[in-house]
N, C-alpha and C. Protein backbone atom coordinates (compact mmCIF):
# COMPACT_ATOMS: atom_id res chain seq x y z
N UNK A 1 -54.59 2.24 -83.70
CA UNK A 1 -55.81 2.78 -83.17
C UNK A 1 -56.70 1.62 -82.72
N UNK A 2 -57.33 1.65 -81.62
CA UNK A 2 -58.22 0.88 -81.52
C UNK A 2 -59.67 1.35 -80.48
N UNK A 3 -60.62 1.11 -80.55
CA UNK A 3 -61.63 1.23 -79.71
C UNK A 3 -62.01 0.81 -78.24
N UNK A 4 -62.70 1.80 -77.10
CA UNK A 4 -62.71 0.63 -76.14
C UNK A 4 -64.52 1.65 -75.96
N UNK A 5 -64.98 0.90 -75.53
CA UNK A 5 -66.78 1.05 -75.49
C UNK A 5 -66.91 0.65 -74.02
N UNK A 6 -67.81 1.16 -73.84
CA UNK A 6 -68.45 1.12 -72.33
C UNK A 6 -70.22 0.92 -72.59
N UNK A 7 -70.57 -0.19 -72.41
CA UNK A 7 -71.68 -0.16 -71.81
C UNK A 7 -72.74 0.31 -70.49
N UNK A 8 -73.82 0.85 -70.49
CA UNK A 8 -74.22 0.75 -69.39
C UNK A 8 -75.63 0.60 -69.56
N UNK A 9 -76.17 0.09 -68.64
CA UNK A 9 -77.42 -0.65 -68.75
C UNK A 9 -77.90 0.42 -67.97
N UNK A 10 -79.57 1.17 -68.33
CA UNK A 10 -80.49 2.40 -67.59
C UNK A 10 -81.91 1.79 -67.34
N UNK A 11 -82.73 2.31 -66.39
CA UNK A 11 -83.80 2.06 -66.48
C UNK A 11 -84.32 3.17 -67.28
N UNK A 12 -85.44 3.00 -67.42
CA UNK A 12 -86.87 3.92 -68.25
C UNK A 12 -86.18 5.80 -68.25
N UNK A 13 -86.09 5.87 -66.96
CA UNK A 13 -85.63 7.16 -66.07
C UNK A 13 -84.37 7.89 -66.51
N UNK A 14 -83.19 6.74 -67.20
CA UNK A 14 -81.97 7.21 -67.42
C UNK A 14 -81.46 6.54 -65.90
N UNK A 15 -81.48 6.13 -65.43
CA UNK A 15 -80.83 5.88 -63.66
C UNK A 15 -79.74 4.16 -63.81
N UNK A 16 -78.74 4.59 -63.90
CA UNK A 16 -77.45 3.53 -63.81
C UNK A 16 -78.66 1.72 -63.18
N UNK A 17 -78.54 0.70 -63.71
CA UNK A 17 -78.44 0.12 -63.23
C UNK A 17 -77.42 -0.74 -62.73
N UNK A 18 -76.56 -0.65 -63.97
CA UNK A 18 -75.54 -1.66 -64.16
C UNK A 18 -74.37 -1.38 -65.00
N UNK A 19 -72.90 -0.83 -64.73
CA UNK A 19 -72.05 -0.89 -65.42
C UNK A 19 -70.88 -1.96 -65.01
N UNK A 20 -69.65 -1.49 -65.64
CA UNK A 20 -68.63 -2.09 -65.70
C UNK A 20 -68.18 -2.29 -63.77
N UNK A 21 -67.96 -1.09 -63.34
CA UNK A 21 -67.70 -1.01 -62.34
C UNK A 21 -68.95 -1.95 -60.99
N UNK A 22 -70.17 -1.55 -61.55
CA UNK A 22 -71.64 -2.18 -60.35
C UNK A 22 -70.81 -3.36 -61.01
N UNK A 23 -70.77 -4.51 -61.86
CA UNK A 23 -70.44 -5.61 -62.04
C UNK A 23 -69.23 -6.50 -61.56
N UNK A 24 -68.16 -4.95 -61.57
CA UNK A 24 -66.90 -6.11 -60.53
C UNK A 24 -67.40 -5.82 -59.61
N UNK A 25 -68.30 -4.78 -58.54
CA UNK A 25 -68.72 -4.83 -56.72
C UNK A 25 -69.22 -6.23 -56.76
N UNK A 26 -70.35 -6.42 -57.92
CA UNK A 26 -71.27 -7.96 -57.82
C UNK A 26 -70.27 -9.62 -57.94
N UNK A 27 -69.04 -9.09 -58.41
CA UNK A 27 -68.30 -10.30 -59.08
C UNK A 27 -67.36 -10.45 -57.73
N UNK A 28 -66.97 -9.66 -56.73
CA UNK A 28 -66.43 -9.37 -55.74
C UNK A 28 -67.15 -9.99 -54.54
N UNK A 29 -68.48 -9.45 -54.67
CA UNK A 29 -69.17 -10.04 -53.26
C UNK A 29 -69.60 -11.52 -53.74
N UNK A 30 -69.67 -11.96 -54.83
CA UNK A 30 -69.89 -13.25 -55.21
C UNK A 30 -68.72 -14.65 -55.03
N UNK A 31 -67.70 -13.77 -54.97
CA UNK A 31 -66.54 -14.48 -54.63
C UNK A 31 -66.22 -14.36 -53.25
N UNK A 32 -65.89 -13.24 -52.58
CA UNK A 32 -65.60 -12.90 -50.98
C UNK A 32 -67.25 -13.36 -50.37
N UNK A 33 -68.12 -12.99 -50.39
CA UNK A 33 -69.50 -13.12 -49.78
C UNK A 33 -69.02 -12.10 -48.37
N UNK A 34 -69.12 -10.96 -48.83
CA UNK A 34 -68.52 -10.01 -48.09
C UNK A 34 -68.55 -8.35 -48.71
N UNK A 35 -69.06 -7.67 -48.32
CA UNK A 35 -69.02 -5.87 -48.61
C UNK A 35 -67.93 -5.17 -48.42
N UNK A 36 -67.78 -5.34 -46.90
CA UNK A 36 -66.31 -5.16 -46.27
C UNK A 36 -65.23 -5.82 -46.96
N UNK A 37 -65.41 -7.15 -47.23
CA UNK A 37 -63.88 -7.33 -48.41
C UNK A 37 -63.82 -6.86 -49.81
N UNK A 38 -65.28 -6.62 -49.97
CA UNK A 38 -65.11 -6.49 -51.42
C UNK A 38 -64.50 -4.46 -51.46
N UNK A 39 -65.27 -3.78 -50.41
CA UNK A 39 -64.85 -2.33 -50.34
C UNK A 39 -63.14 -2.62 -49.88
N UNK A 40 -62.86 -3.57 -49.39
CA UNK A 40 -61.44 -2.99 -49.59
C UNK A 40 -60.16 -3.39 -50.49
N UNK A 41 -60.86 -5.09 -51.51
CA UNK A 41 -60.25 -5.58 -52.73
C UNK A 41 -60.39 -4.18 -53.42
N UNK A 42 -61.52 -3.79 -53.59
CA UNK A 42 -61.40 -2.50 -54.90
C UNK A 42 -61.23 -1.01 -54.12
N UNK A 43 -60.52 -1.05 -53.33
CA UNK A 43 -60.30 0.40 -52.65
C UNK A 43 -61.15 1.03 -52.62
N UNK A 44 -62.72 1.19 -51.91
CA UNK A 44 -63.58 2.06 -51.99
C UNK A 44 -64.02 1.92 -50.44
N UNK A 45 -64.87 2.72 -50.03
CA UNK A 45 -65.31 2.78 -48.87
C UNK A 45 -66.41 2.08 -48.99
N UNK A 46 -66.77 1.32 -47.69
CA UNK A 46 -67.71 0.84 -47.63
C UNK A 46 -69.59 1.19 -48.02
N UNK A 47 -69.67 2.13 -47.15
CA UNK A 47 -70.55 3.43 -48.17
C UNK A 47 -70.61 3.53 -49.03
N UNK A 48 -69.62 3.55 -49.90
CA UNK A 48 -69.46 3.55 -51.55
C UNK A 48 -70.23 2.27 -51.97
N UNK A 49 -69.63 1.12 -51.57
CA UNK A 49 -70.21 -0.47 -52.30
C UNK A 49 -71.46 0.16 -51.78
N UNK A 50 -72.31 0.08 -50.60
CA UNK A 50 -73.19 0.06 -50.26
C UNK A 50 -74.09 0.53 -50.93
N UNK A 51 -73.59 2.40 -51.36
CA UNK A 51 -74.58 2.81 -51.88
C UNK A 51 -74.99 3.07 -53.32
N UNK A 52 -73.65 1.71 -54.03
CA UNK A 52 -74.02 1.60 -55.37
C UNK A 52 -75.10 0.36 -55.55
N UNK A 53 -74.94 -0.88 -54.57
CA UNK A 53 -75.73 -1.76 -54.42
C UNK A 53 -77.14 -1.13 -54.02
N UNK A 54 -77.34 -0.69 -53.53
CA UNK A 54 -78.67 0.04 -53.04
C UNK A 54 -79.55 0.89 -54.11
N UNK A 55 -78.58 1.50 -54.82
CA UNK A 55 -78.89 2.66 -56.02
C UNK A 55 -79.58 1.54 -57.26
N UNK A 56 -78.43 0.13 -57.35
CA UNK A 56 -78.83 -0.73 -58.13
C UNK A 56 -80.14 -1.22 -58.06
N UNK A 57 -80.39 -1.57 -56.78
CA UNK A 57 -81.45 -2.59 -56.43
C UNK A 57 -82.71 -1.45 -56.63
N UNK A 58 -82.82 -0.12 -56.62
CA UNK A 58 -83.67 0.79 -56.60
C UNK A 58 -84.24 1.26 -58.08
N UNK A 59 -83.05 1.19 -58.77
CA UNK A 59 -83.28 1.29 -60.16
C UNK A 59 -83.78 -0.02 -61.08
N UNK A 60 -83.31 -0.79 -60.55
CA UNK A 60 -83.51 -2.29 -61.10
C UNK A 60 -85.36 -2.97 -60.27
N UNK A 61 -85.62 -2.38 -59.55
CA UNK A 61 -86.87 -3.02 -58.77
C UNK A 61 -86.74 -3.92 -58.54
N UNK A 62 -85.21 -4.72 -57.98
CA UNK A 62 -85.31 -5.87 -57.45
C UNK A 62 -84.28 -6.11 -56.04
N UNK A 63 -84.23 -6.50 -55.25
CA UNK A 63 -83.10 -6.93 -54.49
C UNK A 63 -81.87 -8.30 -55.26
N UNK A 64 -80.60 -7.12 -55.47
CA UNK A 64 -79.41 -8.08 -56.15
C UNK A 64 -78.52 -8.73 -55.19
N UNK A 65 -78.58 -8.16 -53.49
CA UNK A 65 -77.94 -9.15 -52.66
C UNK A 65 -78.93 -9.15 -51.34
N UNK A 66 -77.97 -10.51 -50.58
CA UNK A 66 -78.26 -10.36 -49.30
C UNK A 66 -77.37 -10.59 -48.66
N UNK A 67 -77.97 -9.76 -47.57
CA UNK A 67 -77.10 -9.40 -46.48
C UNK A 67 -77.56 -10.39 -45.32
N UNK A 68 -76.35 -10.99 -44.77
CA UNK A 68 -77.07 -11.63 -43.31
C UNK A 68 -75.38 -11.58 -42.75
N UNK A 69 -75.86 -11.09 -41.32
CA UNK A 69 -74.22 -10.35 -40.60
C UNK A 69 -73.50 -12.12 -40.05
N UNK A 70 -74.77 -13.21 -39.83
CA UNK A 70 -74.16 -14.64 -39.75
C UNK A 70 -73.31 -14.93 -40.66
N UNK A 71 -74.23 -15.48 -42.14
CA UNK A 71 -73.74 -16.08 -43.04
C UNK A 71 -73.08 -15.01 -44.31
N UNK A 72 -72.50 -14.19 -44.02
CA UNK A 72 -72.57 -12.94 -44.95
C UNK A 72 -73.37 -12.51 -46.07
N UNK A 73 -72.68 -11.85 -46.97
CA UNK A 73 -73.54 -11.65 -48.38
C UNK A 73 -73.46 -12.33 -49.63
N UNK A 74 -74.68 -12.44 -50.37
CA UNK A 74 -74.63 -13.12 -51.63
C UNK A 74 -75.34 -12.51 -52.50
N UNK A 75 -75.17 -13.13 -53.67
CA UNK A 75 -76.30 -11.87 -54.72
C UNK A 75 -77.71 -13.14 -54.27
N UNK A 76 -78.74 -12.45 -54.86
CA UNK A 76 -80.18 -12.90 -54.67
C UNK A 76 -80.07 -13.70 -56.12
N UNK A 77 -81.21 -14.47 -56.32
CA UNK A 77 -81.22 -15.07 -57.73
C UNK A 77 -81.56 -13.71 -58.92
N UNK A 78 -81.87 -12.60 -58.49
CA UNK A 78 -82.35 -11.95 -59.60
C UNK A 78 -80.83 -11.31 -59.98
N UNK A 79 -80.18 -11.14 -58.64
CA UNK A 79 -78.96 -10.33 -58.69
C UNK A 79 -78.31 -11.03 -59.81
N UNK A 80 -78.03 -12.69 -59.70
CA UNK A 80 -77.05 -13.42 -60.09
C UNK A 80 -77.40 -12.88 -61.81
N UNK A 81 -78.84 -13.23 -62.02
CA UNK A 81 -79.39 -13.54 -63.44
C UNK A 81 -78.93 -11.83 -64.00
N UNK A 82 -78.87 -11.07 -63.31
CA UNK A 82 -78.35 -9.30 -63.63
C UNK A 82 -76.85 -9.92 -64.06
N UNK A 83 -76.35 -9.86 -63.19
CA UNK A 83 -74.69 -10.16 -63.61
C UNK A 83 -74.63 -10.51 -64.47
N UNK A 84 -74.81 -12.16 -64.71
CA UNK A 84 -75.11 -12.93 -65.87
C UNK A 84 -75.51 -12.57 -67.28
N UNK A 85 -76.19 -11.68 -67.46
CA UNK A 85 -77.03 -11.29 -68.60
C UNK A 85 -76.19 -10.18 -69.22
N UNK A 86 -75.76 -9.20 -67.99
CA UNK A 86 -74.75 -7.86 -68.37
C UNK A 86 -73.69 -8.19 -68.86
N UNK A 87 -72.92 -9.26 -68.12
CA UNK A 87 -71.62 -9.63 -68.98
C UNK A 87 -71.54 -10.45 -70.02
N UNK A 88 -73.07 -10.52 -70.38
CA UNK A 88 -73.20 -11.77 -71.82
C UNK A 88 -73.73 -10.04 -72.72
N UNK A 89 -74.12 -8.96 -72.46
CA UNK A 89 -74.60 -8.46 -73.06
C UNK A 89 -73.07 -7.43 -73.33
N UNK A 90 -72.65 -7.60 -72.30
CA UNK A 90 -71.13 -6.72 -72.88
C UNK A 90 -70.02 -7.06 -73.64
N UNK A 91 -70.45 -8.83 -73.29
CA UNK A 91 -69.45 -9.06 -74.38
C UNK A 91 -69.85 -9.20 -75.98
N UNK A 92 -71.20 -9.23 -75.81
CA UNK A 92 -72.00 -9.37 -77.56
C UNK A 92 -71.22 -7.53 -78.18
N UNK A 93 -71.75 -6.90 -77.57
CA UNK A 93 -71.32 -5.36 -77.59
C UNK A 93 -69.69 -5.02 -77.56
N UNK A 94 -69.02 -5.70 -77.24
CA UNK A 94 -67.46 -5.67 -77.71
C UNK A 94 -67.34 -6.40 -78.98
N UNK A 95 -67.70 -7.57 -79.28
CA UNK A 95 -67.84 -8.17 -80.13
C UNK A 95 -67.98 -7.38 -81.63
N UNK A 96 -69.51 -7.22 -81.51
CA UNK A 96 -70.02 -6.28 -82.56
C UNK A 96 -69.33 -4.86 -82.39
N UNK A 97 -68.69 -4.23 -81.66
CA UNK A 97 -68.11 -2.78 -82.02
C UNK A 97 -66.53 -3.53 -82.64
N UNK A 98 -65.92 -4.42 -82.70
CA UNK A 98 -64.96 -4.76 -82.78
C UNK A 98 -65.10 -4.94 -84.64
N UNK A 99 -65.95 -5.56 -85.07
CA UNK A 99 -66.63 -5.72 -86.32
C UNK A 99 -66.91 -4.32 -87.00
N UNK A 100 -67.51 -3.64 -86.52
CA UNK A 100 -67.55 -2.00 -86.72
C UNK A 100 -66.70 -1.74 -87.30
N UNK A 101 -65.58 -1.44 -86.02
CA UNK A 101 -64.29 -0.41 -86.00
C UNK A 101 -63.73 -1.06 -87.01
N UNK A 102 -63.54 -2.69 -87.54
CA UNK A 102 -62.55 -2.62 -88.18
C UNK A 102 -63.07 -2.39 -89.47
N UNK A 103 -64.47 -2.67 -89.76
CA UNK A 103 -65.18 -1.83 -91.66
C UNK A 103 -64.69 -0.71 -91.81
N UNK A 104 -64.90 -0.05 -90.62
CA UNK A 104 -64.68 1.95 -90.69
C UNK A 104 -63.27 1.90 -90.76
N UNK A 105 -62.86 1.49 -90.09
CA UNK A 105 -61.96 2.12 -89.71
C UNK A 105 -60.14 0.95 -90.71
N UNK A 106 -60.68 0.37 -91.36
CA UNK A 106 -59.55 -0.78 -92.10
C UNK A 106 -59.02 -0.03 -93.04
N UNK A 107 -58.11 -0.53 -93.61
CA UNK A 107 -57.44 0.35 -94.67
C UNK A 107 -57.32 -0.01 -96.12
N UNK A 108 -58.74 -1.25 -95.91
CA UNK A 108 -59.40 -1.78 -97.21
C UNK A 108 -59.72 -0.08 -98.19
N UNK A 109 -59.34 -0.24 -99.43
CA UNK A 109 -59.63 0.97 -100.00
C UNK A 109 -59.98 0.39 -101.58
């Protein structure tokens, strides 16, 4: 048996800012500097990246990329410090459920 946990980060509202999935679109365009590559590394439509990045930046009150059709896309500094923080906060949260599951769940008796 083992556990798998999902984080997701909400604003005030309940409204997604940030999960597993918003984090590989961000880890994607950070590497490609690209929408279009990143919608088609993770099989989604472009629309799709778009309008999870958009949903993000709306819920979050900040702009997490930019777009320029020259130099392509990048996350913004707030974007980067989002990424950054989520995957330090998901891995504290695997960590500690990992510690959990095994008190509850060990066969210490």
């Amino acid at each position: 048996m083992k556990l798998k946990s999902n984080q997701l980060l909400l604003n005030n509202d309940g409204d997604i800012i940030m999960g597993t999935g918003r984090m590989t679109i961000l880890e994607s365009i950070d590497s490609t500097g690209s929408i279009n590559k990143t919608s088609k590394l993770l099989n989604m439509s472009y629309k799709t990246v778009w309008s999870k990045i958009k949903s993000t930046e709306k819920n979050f009150g900040k702009p997490i990329v930019l777009a320029d059709k020259k130099k392509g896309t990048k996350l913004t500094k707030d974007g980067r410090n989002l990424l950054e923080k989520y995957r330090q906060l998901k891995q504290a949260c695997i960590e500690a459920d990992d510690i959990i599951f095994e008190n509850i769940f060990s066969d210490r008796t």
